[in-house]
Protein backbone atom coordinates (compact mmCIF):
# COMPACT_ATOMS: atom_id res chain seq x y z
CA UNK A 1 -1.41 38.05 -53.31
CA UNK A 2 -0.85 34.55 -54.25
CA UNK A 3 -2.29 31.94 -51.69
CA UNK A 4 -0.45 28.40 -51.76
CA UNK A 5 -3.28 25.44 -51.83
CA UNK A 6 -2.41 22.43 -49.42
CA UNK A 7 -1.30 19.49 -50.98
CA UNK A 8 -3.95 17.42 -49.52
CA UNK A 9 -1.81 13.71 -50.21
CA UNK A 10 1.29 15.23 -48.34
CA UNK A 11 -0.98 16.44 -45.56
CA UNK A 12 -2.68 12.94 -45.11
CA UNK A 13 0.90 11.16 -45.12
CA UNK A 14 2.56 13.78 -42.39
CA UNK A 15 -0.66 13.27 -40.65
CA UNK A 16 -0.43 9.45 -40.91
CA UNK A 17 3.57 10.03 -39.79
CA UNK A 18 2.43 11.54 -36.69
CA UNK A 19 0.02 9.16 -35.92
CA UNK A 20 2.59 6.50 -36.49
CA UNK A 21 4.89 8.06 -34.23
CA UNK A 22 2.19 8.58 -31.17
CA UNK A 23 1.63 4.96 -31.47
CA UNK A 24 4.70 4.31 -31.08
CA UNK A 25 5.63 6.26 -28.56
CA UNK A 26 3.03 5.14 -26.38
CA UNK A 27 4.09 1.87 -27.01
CA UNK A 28 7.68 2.93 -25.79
CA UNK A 29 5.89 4.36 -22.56
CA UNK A 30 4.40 1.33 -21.84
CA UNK A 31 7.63 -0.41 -22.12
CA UNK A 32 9.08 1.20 -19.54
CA UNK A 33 6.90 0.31 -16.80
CA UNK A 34 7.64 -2.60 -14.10
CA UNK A 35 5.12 -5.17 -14.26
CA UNK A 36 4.10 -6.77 -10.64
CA UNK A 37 2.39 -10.18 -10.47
CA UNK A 38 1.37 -11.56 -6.76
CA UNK A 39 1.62 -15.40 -6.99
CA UNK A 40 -0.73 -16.56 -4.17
CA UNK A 41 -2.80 -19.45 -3.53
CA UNK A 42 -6.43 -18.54 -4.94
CA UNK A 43 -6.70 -17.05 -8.59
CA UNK A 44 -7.53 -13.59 -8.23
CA UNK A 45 -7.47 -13.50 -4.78
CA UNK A 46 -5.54 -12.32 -1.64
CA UNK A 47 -5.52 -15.01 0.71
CA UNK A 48 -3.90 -15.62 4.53
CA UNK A 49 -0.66 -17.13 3.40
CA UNK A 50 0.21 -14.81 0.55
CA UNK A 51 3.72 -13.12 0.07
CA UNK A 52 5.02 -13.69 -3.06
CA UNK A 53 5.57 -11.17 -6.02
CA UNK A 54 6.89 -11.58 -8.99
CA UNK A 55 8.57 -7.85 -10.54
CA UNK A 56 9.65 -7.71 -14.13
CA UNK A 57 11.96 -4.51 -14.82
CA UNK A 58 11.37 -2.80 -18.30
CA UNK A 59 14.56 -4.62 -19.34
CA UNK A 60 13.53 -8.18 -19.08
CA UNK A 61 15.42 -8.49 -15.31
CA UNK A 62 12.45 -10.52 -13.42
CA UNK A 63 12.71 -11.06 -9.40
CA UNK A 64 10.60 -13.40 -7.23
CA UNK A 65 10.33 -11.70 -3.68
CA UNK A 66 9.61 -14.25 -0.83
CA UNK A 67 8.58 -17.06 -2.79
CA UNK A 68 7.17 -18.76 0.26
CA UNK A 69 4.48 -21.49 0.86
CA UNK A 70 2.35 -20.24 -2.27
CA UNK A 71 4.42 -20.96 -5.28
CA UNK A 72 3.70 -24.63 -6.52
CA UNK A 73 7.60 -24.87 -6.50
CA UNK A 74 10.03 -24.45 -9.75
CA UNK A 75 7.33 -25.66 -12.10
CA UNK A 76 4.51 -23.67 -11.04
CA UNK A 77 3.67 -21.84 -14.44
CA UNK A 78 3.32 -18.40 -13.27
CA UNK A 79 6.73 -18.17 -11.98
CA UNK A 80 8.62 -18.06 -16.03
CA UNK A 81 12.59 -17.01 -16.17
CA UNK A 82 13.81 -15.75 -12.71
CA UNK A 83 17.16 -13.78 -12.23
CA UNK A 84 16.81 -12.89 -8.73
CA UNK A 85 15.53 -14.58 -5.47
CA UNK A 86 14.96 -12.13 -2.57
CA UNK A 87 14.58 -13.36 1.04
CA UNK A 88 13.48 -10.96 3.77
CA UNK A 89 14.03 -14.11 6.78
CA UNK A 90 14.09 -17.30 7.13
CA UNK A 91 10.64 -17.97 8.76
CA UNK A 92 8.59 -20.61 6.96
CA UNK A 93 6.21 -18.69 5.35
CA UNK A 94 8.27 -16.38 3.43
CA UNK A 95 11.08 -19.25 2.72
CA UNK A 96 9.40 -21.90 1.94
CA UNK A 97 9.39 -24.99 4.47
CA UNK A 98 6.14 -26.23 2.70
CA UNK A 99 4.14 -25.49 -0.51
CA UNK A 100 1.30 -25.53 -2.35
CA UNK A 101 1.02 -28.30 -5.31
CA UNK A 102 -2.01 -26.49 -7.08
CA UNK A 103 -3.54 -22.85 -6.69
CA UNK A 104 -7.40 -23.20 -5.54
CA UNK A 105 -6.95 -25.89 -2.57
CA UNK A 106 -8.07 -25.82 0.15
CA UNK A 107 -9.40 -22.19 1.57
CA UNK A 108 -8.28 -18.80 0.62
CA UNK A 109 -8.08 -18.67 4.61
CA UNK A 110 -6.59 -22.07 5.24
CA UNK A 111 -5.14 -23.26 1.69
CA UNK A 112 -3.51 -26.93 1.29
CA UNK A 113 0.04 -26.93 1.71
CA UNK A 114 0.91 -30.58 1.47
CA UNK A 115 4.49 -30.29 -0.03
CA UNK A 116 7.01 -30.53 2.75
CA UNK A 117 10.09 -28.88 1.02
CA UNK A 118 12.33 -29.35 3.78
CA UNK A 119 15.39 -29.08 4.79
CA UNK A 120 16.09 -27.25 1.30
CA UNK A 121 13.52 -24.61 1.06
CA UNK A 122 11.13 -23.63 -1.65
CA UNK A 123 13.41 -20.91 -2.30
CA UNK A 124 16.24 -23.19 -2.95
CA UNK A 125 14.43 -25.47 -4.90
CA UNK A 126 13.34 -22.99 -7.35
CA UNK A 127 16.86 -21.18 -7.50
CA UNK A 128 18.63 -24.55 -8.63
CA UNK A 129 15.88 -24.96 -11.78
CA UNK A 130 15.85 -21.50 -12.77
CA UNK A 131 19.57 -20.90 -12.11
CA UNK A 132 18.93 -17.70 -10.33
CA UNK A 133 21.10 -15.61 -7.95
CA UNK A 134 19.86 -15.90 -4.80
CA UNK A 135 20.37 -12.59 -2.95
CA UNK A 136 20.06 -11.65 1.08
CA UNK A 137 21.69 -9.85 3.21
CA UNK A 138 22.86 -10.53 7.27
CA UNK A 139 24.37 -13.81 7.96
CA UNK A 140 22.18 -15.62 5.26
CA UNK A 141 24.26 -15.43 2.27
CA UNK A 142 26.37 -18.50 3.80
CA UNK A 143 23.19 -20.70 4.98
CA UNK A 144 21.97 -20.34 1.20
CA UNK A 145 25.31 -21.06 -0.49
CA UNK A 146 25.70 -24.39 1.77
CA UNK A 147 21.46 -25.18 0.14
CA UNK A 148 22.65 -24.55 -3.25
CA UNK A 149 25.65 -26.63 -2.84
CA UNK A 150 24.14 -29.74 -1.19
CA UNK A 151 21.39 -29.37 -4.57
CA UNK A 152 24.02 -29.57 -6.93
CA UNK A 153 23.96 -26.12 -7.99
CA UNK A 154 26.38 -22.96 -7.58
CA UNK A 155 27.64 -21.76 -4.32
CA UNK A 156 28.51 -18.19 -5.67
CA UNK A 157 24.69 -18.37 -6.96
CA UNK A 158 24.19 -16.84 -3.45
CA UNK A 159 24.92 -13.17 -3.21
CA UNK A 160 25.53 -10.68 -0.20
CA UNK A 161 24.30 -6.94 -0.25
CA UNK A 162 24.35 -5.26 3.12
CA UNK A 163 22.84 -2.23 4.73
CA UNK A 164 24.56 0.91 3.63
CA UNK A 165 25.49 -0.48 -0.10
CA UNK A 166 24.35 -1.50 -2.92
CA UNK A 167 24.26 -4.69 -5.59
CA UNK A 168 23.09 -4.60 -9.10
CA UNK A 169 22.01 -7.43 -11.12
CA UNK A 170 20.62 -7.45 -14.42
CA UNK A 171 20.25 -3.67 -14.55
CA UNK A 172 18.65 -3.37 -11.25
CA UNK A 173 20.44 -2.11 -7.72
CA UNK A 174 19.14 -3.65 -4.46
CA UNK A 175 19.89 -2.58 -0.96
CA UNK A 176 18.79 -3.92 2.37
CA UNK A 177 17.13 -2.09 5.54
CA UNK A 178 16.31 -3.09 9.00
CA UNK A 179 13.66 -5.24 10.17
CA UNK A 180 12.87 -5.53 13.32
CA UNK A 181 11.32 -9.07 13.64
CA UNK A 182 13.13 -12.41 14.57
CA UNK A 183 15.18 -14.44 11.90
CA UNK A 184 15.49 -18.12 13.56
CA UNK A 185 16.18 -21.06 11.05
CA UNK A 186 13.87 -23.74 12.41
CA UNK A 187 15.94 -26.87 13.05
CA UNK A 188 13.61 -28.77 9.95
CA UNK A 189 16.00 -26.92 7.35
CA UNK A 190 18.83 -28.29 9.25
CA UNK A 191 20.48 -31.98 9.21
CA UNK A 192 22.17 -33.86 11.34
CA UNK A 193 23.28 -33.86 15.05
CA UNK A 194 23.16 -30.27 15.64
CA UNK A 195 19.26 -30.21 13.87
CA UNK A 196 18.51 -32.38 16.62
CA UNK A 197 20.37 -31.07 19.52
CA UNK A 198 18.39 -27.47 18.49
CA UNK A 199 14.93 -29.33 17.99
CA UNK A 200 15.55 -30.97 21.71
CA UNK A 201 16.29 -27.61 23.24
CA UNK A 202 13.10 -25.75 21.41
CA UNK A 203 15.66 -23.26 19.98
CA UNK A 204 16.52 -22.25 16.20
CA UNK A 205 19.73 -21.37 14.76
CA UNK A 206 20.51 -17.62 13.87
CA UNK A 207 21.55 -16.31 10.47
CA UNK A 208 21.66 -12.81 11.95
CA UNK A 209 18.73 -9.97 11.81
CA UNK A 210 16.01 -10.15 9.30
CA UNK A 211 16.36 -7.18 6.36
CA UNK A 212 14.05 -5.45 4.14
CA UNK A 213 14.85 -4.60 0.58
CA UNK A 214 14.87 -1.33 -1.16
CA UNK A 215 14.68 -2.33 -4.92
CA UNK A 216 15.47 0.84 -7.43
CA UNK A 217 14.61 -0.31 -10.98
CA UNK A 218 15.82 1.07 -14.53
CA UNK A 219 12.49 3.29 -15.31
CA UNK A 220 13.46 5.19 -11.74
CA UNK A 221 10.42 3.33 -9.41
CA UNK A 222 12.03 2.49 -6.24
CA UNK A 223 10.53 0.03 -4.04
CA UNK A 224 10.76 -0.38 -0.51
CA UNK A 225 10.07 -3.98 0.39
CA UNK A 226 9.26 -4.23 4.14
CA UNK A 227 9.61 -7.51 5.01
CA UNK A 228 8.18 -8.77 8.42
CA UNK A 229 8.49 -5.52 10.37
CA UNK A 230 7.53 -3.13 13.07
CA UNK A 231 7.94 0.60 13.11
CA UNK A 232 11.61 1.83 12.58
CA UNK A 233 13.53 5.22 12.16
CA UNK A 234 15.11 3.80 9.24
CA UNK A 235 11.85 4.12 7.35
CA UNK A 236 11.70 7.69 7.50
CA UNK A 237 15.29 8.39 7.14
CA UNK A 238 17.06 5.90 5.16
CA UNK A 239 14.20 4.38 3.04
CA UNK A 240 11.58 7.82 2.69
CA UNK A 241 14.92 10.38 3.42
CA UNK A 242 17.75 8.74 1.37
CA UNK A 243 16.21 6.80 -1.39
CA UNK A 244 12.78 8.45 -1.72
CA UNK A 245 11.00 5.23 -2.50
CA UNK A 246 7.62 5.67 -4.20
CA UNK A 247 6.11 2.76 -3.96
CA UNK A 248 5.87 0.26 -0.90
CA UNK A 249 4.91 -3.34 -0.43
CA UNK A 250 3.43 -3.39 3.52
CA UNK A 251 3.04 -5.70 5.82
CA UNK A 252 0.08 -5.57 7.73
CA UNK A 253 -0.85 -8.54 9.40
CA UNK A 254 -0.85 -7.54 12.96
CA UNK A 255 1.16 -9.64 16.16
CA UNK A 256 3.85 -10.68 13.79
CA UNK A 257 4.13 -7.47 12.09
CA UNK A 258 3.08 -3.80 11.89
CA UNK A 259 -0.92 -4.10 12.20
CA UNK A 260 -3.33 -1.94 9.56
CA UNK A 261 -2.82 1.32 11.53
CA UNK A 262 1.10 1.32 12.59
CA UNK A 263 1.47 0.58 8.97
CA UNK A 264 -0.72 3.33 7.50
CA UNK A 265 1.80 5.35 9.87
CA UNK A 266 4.97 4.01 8.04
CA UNK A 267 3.76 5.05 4.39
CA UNK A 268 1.73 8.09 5.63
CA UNK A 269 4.63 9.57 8.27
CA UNK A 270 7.59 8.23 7.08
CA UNK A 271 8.18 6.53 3.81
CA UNK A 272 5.26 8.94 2.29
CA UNK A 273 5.41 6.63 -1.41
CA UNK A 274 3.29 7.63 -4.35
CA UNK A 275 1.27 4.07 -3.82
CA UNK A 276 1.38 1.00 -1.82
CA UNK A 277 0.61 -2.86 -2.06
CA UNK A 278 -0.80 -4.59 1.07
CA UNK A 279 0.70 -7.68 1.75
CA UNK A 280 1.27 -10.26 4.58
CA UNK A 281 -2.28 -9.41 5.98
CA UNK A 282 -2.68 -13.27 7.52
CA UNK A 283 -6.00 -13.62 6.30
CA UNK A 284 -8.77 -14.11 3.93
CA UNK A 285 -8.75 -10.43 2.83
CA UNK A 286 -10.88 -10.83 -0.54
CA UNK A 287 -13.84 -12.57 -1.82
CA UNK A 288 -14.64 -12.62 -5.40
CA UNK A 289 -11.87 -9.78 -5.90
CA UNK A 290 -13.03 -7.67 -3.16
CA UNK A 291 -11.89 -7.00 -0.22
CA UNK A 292 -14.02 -7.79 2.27
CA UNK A 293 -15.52 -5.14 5.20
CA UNK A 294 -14.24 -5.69 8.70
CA UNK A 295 -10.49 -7.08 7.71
CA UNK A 296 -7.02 -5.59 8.10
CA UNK A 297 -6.42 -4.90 4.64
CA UNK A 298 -10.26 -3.06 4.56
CA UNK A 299 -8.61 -0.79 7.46
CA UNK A 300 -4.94 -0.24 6.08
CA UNK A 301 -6.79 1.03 2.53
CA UNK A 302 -9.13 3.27 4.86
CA UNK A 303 -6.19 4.88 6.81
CA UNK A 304 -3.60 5.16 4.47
CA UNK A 305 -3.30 8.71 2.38
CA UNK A 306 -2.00 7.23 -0.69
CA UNK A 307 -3.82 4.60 -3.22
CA UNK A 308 -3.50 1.17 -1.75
CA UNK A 309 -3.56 -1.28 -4.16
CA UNK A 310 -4.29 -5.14 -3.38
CA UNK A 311 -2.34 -8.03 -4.63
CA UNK A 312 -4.81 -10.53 -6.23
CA UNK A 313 -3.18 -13.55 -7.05
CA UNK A 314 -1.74 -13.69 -10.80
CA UNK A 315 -3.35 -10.42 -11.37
CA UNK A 316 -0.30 -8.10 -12.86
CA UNK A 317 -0.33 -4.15 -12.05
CA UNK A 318 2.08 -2.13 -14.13
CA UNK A 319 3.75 1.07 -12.23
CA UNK A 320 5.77 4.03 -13.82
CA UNK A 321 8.75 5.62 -12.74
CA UNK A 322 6.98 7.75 -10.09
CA UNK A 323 5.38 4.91 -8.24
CA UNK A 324 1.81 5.34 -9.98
CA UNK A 325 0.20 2.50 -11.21
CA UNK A 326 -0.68 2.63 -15.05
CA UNK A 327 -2.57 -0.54 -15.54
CA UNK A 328 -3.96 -3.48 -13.31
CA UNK A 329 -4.75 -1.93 -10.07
């Protein structure tokens, strides 16, 4: 019986071929995975006044979520191309009434905030330079159109989505949920008599109820952001029930917003995601990286079922389409 030999040279090329194609296909995988980047105010840290993230889909589509006090403005070099500015309310912090002009200043538990951005809004200001669509739901869409107008820029730049439907925008669909929190606009972003008459009476004007966002991206991760928010059936049946999101950004700060343990109860009763990002914890939560024994964040990652992964400023964590993350955390 007549045994064929292996051709040794075609072996090594098919060989090579298939170690071509591995490479390449892991390269593929990793190219569909959205990259998140927290921009606070300490390098590698997460620090009392930190909300912003930064998520790039696999496609290129990059969103800045809450920009607030922490992003050194338009120029700030972390921020690169944005497409999409989300705004859970219109409370200082998560708007922008003042900013940071460096990162490091100050105290990760008290950082320097010396740029006043009012009556415009961080938000605003970095929507006119990067020409992005600003996009909120409630009454706000109107209150940002008027900002983008009196900066010179494009009304229709500011885009409505409302509970129940849906918007996409550069290959990404965004809804909004309830919040249950307060949504004043302090009369500093206002001008004029009527900023005055409402700074007299101690009041603030209303743009309607605040929202949270649930974010579904082209490699299938959908994100439930909370914005500032307590407890609410919605979780469990519109954001956990409906649109199954696997991976939540909480806020745990406490007073303001669902504390460490009424938050472990959202993602562990209700939403029950894959992972989770801590955020809005209204304090010094790291030191060197770490977080530190004794804080909120320490007792949201010790209560919570699910991997709870900490946003340290400029630090990027990569997550697939199940709501794992794959690199960074």
């Amino acid at each position: 019986m007549n045994h064929l030999k292996p051709n040794i040279g075609l072996t090594s090329i098919l060989t090579g071929m298939i170690l071509s194609l591995g490479t390449v296909m892991s390269a593929s995988a990793d190219d569909h995975e959205v990259k998140i980047t927290p921009l606070g105010s300490h390098d590698g840290e997460f620090c009392s006044r930190d909300r912003a993230l930064v998520f790039e889909d696999p496609n290129g589509t990059r969103i800045l979520y809450d920009a607030g006090r922490t992003v050194a403005g338009p120029d700030d070099p972390r921020l690169g191309k944005i497409d999409v500015v989300l705004v859970s309310h219109m409370h200082g912090d998560h708007v922008g009434d003042r900013r940071i002009t460096k990162t490091n200043a100050g105290t990760c538990g008290s950082p320097d905030t010396p740029m006043v951005t009012l009556p415009q809004s961080n938000t605003v200001d970095i929507a006119l330079k990067k020409n992005s669509t600003i996009l909120t739901g409630s009454e706000m869409p109107a209150f940002f159109a008027a900002k983008l107008k009196n900066g010179g820029g494009d009304p229709s730049k500011s885009a409505l989505v409302r509970f129940g439907a849906d918007k996409t925008i550069g290959g990404v669909s965004f809804t909004t949920v309830p919040a249950v929190h307060s949504n004043g606009v302090a009369p500093g972003f206002l001008t004029g008599p009527l900023a005055e008459y409402l700074a007299a009476a101690g009041v603030g004007a209303s743009v309607g109820p605040p929202t949270g966002y649930v974010v579904t991206f082209s490699n299938g991760l959908v994100a439930y952001l909370s914005g500032d928010t307590g407890i609410t059936a919605e979780q469990q049946v519109v954001v956990g029930g409906h649109y199954k999101a696997n991976l939540v950004v909480m806020n745990i700060g406490d007073t303001y917003t669902t504390g460490p343990s009424q938050a472990a109860y959202v993602v562990n009763d209700l939403v029950k995601p894959a992972s989770v990002i801590a955020s809005h914890a209204n304090e010094a939560a790291t030191e060197n990286g770490k977080v530190i024994d004794g804080t909120r964040t320490a007792e949201f990652i010790e209560h919570a079922d699910m991997p709870v992964h900490v946003p340290l400023s400029g630090k990027t964590m990569a997550f697939g389409g199940d709501g794992s993350c794959t690199a960074g955390c």
